[in-house]
C-alpha atoms as a PDB file:
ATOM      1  CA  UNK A   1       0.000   0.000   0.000  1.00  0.00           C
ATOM      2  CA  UNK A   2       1.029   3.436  -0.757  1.00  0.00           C
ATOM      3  CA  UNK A   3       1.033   6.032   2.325  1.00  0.00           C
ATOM      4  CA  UNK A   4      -0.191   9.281   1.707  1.00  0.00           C
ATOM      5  CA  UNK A   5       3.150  10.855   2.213  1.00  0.00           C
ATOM      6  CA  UNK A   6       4.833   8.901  -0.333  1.00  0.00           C
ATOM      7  CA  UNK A   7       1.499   9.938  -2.844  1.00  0.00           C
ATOM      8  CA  UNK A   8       1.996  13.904  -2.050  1.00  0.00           C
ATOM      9  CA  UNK A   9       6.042  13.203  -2.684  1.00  0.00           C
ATOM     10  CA  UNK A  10       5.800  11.615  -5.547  1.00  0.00           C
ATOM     11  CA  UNK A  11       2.819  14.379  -7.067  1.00  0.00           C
ATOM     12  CA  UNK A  12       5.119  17.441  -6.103  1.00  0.00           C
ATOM     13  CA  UNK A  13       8.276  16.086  -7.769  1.00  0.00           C
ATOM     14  CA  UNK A  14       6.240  15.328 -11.242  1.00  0.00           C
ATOM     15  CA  UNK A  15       4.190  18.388 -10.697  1.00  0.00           C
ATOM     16  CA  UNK A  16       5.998  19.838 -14.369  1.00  0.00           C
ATOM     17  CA  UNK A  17       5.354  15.984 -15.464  1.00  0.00           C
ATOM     18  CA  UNK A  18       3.316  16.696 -18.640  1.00  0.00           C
ATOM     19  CA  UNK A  19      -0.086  14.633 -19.172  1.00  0.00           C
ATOM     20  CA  UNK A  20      -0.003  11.426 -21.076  1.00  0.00           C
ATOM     21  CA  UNK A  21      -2.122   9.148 -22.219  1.00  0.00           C
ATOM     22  CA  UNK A  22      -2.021   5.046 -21.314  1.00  0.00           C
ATOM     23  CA  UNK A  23      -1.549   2.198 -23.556  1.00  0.00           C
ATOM     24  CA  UNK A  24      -4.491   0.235 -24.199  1.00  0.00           C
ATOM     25  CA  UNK A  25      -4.206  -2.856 -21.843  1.00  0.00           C
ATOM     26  CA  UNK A  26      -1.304  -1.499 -20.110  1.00  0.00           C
ATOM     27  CA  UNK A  27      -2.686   1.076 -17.384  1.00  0.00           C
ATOM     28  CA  UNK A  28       0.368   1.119 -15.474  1.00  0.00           C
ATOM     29  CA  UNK A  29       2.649   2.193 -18.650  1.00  0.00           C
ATOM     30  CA  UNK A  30       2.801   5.255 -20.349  1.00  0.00           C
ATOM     31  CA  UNK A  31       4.067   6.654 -22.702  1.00  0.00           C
ATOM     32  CA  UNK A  32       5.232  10.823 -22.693  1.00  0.00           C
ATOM     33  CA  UNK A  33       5.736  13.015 -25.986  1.00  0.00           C
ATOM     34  CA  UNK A  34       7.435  16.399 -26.332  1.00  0.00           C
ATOM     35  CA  UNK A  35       6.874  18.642 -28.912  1.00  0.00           C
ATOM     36  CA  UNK A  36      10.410  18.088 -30.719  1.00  0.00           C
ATOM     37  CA  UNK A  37       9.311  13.985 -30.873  1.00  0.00           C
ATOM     38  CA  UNK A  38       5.672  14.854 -31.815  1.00  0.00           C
ATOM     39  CA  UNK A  39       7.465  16.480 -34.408  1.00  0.00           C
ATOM     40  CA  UNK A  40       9.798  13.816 -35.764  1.00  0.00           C
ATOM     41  CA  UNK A  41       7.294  11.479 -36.710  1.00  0.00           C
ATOM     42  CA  UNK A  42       7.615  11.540 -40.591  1.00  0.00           C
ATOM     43  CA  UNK A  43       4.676  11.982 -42.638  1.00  0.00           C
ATOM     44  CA  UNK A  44       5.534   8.577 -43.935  1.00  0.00           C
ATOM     45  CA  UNK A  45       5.389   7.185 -40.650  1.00  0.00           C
ATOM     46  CA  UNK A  46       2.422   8.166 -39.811  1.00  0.00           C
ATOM     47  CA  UNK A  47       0.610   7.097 -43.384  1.00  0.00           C
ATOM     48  CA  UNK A  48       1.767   3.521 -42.570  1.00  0.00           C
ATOM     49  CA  UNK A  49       0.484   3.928 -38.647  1.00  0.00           C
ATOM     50  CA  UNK A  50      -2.507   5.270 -39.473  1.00  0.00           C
ATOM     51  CA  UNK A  51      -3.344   2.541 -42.429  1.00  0.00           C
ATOM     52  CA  UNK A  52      -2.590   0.098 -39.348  1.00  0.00           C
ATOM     53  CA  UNK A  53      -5.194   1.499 -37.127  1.00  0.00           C
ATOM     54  CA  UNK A  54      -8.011   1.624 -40.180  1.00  0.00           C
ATOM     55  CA  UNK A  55      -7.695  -1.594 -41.352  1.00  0.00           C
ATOM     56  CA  UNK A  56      -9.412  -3.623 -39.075  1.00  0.00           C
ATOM     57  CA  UNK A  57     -12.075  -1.320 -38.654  1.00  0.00           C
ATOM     58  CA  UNK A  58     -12.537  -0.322 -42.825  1.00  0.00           C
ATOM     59  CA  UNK A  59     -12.799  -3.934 -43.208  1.00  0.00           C
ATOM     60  CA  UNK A  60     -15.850  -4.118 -41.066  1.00  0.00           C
ATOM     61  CA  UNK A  61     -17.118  -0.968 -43.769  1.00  0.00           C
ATOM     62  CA  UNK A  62     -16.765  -3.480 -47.070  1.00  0.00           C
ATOM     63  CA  UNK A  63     -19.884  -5.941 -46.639  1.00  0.00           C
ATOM     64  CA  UNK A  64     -21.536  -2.637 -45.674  1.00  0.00           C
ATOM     65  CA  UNK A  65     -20.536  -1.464 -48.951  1.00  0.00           C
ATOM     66  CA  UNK A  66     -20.984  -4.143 -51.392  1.00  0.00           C
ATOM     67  CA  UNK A  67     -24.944  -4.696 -49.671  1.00  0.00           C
ATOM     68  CA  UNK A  68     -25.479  -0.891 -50.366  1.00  0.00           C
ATOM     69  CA  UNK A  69     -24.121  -1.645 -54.157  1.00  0.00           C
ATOM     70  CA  UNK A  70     -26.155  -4.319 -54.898  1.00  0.00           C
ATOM     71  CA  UNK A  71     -29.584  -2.735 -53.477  1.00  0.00           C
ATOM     72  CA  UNK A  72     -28.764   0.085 -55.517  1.00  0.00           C
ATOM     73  CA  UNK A  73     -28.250  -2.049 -58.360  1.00  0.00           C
ATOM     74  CA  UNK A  74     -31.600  -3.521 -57.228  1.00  0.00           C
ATOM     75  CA  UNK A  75     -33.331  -1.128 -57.036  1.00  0.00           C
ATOM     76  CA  UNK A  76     -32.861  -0.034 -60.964  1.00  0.00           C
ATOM     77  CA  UNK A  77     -29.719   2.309 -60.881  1.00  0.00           C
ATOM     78  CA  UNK A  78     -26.547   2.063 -62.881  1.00  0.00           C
ATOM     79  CA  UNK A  79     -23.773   0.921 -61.129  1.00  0.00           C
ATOM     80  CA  UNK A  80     -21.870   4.205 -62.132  1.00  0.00           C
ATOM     81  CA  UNK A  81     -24.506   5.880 -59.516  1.00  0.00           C
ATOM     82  CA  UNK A  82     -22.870   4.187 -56.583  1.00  0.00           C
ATOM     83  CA  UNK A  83     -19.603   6.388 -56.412  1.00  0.00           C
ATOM     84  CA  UNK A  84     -21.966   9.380 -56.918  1.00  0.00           C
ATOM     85  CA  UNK A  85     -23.679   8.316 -53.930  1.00  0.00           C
ATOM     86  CA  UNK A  86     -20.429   7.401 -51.734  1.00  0.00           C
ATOM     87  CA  UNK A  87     -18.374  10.776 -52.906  1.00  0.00           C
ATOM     88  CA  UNK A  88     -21.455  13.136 -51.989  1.00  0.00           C
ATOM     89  CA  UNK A  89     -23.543  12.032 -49.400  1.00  0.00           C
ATOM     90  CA  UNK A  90     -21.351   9.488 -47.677  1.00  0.00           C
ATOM     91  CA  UNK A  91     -23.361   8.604 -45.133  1.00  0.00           C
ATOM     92  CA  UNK A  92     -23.826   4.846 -45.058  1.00  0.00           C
ATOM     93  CA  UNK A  93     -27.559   4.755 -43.537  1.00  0.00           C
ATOM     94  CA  UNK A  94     -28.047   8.505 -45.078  1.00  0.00           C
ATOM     95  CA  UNK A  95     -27.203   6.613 -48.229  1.00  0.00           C
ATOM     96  CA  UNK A  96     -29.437   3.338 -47.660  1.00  0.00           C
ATOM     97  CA  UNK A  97     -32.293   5.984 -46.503  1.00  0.00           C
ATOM     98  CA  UNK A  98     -32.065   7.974 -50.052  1.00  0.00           C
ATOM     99  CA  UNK A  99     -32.394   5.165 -52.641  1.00  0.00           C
ATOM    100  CA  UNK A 100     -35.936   5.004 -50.859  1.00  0.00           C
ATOM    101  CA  UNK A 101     -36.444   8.296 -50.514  1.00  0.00           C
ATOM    102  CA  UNK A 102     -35.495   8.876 -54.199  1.00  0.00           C
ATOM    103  CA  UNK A 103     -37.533   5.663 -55.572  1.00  0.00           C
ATOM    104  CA  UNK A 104     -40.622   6.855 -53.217  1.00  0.00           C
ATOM    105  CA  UNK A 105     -40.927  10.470 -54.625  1.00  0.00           C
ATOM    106  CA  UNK A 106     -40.325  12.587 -51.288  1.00  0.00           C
ATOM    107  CA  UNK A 107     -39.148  16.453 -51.716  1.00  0.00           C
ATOM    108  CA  UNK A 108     -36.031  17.633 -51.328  1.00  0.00           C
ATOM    109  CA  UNK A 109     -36.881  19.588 -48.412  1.00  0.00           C
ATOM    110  CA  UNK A 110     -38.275  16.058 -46.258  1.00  0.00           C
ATOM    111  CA  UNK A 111     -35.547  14.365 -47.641  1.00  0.00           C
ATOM    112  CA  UNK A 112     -32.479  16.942 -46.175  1.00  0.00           C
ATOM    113  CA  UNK A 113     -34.377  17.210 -43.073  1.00  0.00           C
ATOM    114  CA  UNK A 114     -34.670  13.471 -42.741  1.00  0.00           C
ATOM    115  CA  UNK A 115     -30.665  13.019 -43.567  1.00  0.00           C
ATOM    116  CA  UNK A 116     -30.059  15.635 -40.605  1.00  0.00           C
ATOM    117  CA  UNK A 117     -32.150  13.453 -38.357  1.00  0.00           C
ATOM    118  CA  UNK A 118     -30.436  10.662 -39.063  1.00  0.00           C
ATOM    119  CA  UNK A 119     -27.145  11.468 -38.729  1.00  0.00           C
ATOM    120  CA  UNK A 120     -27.768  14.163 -36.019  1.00  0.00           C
ATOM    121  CA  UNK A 121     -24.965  12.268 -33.736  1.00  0.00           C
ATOM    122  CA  UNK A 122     -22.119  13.498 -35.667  1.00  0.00           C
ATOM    123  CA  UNK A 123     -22.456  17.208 -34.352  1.00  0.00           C
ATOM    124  CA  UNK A 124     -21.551  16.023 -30.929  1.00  0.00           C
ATOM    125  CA  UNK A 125     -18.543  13.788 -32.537  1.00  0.00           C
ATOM    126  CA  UNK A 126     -17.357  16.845 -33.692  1.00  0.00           C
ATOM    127  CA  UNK A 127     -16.885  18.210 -30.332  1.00  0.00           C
ATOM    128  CA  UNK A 128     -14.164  15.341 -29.458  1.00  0.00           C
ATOM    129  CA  UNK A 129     -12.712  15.277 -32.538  1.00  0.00           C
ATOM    130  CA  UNK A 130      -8.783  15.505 -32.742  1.00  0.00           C
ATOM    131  CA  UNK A 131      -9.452  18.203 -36.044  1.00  0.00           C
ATOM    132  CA  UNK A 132      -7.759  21.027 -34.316  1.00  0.00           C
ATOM    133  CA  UNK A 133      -4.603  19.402 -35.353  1.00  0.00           C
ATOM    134  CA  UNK A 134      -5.325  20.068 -38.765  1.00  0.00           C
ATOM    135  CA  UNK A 135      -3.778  23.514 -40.352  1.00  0.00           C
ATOM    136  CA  UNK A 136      -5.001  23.618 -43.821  1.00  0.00           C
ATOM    137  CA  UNK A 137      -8.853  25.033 -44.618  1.00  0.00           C
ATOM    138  CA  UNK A 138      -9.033  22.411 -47.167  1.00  0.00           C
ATOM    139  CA  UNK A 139      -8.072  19.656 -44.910  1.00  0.00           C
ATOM    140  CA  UNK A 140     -10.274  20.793 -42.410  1.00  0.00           C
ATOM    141  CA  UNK A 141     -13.310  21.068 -44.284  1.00  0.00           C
ATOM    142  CA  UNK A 142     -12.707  17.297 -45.720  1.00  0.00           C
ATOM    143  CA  UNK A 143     -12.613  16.295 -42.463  1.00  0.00           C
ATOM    144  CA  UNK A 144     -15.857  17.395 -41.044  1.00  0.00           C
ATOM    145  CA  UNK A 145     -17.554  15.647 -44.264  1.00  0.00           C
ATOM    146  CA  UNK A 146     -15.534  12.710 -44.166  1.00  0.00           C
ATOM    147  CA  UNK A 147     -16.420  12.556 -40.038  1.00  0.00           C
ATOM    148  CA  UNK A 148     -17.894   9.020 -39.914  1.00  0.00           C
ATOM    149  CA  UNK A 149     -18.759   6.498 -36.704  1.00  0.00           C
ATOM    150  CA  UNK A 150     -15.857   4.487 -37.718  1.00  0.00           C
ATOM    151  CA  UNK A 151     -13.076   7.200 -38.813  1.00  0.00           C
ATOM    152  CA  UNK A 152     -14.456   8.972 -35.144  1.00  0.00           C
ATOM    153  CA  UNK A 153     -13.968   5.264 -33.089  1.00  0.00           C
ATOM    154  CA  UNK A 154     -10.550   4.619 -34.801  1.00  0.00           C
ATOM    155  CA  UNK A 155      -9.357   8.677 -33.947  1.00  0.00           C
ATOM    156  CA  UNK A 156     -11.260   9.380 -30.436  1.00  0.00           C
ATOM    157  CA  UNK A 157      -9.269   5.776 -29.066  1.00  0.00           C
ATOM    158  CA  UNK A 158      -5.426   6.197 -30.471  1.00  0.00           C
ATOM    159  CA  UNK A 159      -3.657   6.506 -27.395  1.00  0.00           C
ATOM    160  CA  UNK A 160      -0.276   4.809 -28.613  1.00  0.00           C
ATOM    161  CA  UNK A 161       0.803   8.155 -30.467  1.00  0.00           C
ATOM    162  CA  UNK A 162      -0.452  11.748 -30.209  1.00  0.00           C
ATOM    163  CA  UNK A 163      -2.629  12.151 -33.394  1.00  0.00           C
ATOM    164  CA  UNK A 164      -0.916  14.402 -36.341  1.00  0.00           C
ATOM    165  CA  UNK A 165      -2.872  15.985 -39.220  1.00  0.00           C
ATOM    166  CA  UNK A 166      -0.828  12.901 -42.064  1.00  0.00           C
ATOM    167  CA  UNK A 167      -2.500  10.696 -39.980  1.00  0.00           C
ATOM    168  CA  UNK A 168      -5.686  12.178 -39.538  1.00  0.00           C
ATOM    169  CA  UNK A 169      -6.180  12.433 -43.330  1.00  0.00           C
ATOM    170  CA  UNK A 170      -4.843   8.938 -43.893  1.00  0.00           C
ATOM    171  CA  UNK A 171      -7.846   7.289 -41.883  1.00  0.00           C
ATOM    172  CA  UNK A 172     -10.432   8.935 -43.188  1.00  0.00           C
ATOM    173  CA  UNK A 173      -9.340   8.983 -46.860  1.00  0.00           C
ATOM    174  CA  UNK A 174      -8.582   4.787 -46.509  1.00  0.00           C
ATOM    175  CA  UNK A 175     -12.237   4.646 -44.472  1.00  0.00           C
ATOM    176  CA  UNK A 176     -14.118   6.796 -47.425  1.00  0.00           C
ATOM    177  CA  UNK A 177     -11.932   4.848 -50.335  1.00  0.00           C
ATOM    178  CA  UNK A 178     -13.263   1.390 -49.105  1.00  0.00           C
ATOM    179  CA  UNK A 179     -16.628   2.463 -48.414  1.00  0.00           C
ATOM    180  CA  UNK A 180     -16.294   4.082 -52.336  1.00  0.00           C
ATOM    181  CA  UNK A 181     -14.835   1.135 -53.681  1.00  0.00           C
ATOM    182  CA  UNK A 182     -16.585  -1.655 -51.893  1.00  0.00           C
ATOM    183  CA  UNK A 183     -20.363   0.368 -53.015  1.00  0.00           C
ATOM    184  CA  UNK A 184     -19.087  -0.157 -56.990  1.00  0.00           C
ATOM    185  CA  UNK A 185     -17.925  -3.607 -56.663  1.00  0.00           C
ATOM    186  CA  UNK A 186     -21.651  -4.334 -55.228  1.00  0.00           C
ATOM    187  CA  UNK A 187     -22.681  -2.937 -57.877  1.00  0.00           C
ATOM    188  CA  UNK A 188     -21.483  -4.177 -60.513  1.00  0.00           C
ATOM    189  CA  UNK A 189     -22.050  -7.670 -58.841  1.00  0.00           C
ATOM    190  CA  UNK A 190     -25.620  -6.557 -58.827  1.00  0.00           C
ATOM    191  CA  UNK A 191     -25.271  -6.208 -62.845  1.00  0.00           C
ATOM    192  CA  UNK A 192     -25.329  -9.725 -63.518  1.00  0.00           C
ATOM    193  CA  UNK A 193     -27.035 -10.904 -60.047  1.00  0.00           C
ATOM    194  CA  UNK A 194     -30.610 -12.100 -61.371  1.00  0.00           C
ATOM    195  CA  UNK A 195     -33.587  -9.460 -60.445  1.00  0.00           C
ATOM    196  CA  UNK A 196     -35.503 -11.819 -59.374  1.00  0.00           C
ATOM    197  CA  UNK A 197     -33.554 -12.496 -56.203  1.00  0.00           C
ATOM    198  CA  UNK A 198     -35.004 -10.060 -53.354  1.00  0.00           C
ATOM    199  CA  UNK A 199     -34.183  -9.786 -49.812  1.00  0.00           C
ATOM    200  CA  UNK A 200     -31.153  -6.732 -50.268  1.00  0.00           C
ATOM    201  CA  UNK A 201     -33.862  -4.361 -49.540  1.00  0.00           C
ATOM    202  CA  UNK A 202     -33.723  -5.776 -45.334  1.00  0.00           C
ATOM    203  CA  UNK A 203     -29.967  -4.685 -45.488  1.00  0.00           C
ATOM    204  CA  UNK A 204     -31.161  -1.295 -44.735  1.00  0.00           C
ATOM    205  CA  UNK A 205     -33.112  -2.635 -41.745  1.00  0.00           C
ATOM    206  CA  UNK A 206     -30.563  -4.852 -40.216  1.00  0.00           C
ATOM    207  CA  UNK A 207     -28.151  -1.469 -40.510  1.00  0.00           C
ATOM    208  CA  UNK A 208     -30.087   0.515 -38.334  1.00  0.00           C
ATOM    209  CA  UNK A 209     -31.337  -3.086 -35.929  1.00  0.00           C
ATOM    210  CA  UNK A 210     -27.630  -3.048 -35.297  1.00  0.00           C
ATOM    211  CA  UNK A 211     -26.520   0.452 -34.523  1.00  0.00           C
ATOM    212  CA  UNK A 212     -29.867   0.638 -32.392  1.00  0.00           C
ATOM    213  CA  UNK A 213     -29.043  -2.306 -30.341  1.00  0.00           C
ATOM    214  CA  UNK A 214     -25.341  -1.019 -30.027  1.00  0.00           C
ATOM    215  CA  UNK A 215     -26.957   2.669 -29.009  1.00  0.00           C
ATOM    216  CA  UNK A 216     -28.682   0.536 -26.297  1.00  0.00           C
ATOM    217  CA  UNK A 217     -25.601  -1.585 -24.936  1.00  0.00           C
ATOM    218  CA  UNK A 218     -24.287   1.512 -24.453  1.00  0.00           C
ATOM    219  CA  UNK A 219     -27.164   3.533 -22.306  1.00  0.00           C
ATOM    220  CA  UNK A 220     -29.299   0.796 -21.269  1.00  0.00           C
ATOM    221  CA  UNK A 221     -32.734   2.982 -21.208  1.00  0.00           C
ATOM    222  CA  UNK A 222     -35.795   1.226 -21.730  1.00  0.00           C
ATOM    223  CA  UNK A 223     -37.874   4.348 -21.807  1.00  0.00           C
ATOM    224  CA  UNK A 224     -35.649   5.338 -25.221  1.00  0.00           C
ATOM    225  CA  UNK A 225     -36.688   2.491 -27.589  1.00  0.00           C
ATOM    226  CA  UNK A 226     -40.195   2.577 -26.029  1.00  0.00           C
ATOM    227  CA  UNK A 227     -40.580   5.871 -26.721  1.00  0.00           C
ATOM    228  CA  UNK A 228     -39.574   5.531 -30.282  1.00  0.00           C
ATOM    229  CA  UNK A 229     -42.053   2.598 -31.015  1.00  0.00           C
ATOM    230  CA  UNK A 230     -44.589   4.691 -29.447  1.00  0.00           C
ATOM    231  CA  UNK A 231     -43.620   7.793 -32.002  1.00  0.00           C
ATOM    232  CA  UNK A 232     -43.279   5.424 -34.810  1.00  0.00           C
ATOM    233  CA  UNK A 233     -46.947   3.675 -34.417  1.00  0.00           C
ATOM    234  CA  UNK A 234     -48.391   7.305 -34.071  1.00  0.00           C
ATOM    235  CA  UNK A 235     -47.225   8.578 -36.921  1.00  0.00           C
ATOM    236  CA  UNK A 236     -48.053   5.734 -38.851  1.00  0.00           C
ATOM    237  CA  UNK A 237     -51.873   6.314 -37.389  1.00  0.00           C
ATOM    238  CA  UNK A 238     -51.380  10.181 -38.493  1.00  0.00           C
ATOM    239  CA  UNK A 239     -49.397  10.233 -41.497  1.00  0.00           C
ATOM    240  CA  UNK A 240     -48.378   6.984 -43.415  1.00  0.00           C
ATOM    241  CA  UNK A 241     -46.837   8.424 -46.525  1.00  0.00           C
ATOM    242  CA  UNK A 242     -44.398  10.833 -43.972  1.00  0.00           C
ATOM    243  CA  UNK A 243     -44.166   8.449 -40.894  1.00  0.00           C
ATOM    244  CA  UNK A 244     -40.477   8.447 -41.017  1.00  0.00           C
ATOM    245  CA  UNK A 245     -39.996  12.147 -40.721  1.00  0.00           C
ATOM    246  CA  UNK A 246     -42.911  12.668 -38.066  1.00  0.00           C
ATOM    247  CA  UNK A 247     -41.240   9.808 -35.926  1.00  0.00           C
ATOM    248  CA  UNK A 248     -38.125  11.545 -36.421  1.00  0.00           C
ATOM    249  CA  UNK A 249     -38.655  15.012 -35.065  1.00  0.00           C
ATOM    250  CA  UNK A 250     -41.004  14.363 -32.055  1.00  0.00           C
ATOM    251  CA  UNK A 251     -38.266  11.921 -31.143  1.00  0.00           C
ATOM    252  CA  UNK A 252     -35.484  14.507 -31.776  1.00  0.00           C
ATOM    253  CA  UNK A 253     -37.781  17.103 -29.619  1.00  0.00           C
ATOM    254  CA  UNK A 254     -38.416  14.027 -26.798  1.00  0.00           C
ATOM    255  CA  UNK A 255     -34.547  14.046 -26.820  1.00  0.00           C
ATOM    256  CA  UNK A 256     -34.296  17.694 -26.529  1.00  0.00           C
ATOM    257  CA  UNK A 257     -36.738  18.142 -23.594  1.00  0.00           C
ATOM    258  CA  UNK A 258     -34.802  15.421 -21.341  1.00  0.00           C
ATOM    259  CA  UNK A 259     -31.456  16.965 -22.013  1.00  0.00           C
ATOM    260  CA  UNK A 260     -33.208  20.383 -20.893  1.00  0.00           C
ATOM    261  CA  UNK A 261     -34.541  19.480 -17.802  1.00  0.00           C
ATOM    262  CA  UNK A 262     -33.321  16.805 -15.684  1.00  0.00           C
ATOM    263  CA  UNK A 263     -35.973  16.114 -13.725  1.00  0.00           C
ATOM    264  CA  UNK A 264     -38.204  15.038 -16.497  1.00  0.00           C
ATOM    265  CA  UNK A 265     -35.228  13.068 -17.885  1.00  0.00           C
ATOM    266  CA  UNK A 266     -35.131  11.347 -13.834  1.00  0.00           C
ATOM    267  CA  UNK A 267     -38.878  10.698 -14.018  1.00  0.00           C
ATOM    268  CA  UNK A 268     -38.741   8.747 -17.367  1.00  0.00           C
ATOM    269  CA  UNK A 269     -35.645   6.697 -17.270  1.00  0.00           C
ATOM    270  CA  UNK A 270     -36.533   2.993 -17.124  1.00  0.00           C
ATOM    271  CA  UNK A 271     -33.482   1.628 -16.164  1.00  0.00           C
ATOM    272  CA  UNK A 272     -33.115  -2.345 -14.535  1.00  0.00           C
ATOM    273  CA  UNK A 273     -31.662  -2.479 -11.449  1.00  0.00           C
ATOM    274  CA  UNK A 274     -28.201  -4.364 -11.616  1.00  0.00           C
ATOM    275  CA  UNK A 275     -26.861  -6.606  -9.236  1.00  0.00           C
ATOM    276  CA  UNK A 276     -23.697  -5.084  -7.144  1.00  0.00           C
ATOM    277  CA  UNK A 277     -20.417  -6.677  -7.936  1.00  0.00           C
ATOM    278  CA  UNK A 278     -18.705  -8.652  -5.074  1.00  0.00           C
ATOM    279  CA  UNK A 279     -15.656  -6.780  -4.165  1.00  0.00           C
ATOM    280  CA  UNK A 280     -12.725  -8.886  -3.156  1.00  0.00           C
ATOM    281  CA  UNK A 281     -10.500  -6.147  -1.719  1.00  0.00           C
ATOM    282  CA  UNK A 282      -9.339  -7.426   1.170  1.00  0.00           C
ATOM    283  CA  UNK A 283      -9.436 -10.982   1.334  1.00  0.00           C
ATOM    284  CA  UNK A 284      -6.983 -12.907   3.394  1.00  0.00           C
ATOM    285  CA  UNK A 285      -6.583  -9.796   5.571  1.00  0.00           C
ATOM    286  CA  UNK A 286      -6.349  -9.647   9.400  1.00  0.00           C
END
């Protein structure tokens, strides 16, 4: 056991100690950077670390990818439509969302306001985002489109290395290029895939059946997916042919009023009461 006086020694002789950040796995190591070895990382360096930390992760964007390219081919577009898709909206579930959207006939107004709905999460990635570290306007404003769960997961949890704008740029550009690239080989699979063969359409369903049930691992709510059904099934009763959007916002403004006042937010979590954990701290002593 550590004393107390040994503690407030050992604080007041690293008091100048800068902050650093632990190595996944290893909480007792760590690893400090000055500025002068922050610097020396060469930009080739860093394109080879950061293709390391995207690949396991970009891998997980290629079925993704290929599903979106063979609905799309599917659903009656040309497979040169797929990069169009993946260069401007890139949004994977944005992008899933439009080919009904554009296939069912809504506006462009319903349609922008349901993409912002969707992917309404991403403002509060940006707030975490390592981006100040990038210098160039151009680079910056690639970023903030290219800003995706995965390029956010793989940037907000590199602790080995302080992140640096090369390295930055090289996950996102390898996470957009495979989402690009694995969309057109779907579909042009899809060109010679018969049409008679449906089912690619659920895709877009088991997409968002998996990043709700992740969303729920994470805050384990009850009242949150309730709600939404609830929301859903009304608007269906009110407004079939714009369910989606009405479901949408009155979630978004259910959302809005429990972050504003926590006392509501108290009174309608639904949370299950879990079992304390044993704590073994002190065994065998006397």
């Amino acid at each position: 056991m550590v004393s107390r006086e040994t503690s407030e020694n050992y604080d007041a002789e690293n008091e100048d100690t800068p902050p650093f950040l632990p190595l996944p796995g290893t909480p007792e190591q760590a690893i400090q950077f000055s500025q002068d070895e922050c610097a020396s990382f060469s930009a080739q360096q860093e394109i080879r670390y950061g293709l390391k930390e995207t690949w396991a992760v970009g891998v997980g964007l290629v079925p993704l990818g290929l599903a979106f390219g063979l609905l799309l081919s599917q659903t009656g577009f040309a497979w040169w439509w797929a990069p169009i898709f993946s260069i401007i909206i890139y949004a994977g579930s944005t992008e899933y969302l439009a080919l009904g959207l554009i296939t069912g006939g809504l506006g462009p107004i319903s349609a922008a306001l349901t993409g912002f709905m969707v992917n309404f999460r991403h403002l509060f990635y940006g707030l975490t985002f390592p981006r100040q570290v990038l210098k160039n306007p151009l680079a910056r404003g690639y970023s903030a489109y290219a800003l995706t769960d995965e390029s956010y997961a793989i940037a907000s949890v590199s602790y080995s290395r302080p992140m640096t704008a090369v390295r930055l740029m090289t996950i996102q550009i390898t996470c957009h290029t495979m989402w690009v690239l694995s969309g057109v080989a779907g579909a042009l699979i899809g060109q010679v895939i018969p049409p008679d063969i449906h089912g690619m359409d659920f895709a877009l369903t088991a997409l968002f059946v998996v990043l709700a049930w992740e969303a729920f691992q994470i805050n384990k709510d009850f009242s949150l997916p309730i709600c939404a059904i609830l929301f859903a099934l009304g608007a269906v009763v009110l407004a079939p042919a714009q369910m989606l959007m009405i479901a949408l916002s009155a979630y978004f403004l259910f959302l809005v009023m429990r972050f504003r006042s926590p006392k509501v937010d108290r009174r309608l979590s639904w949370r299950r009461a879990e079992k304390p954990e044993q704590c073994s701290y002190g065994e065998g002593e006397k």
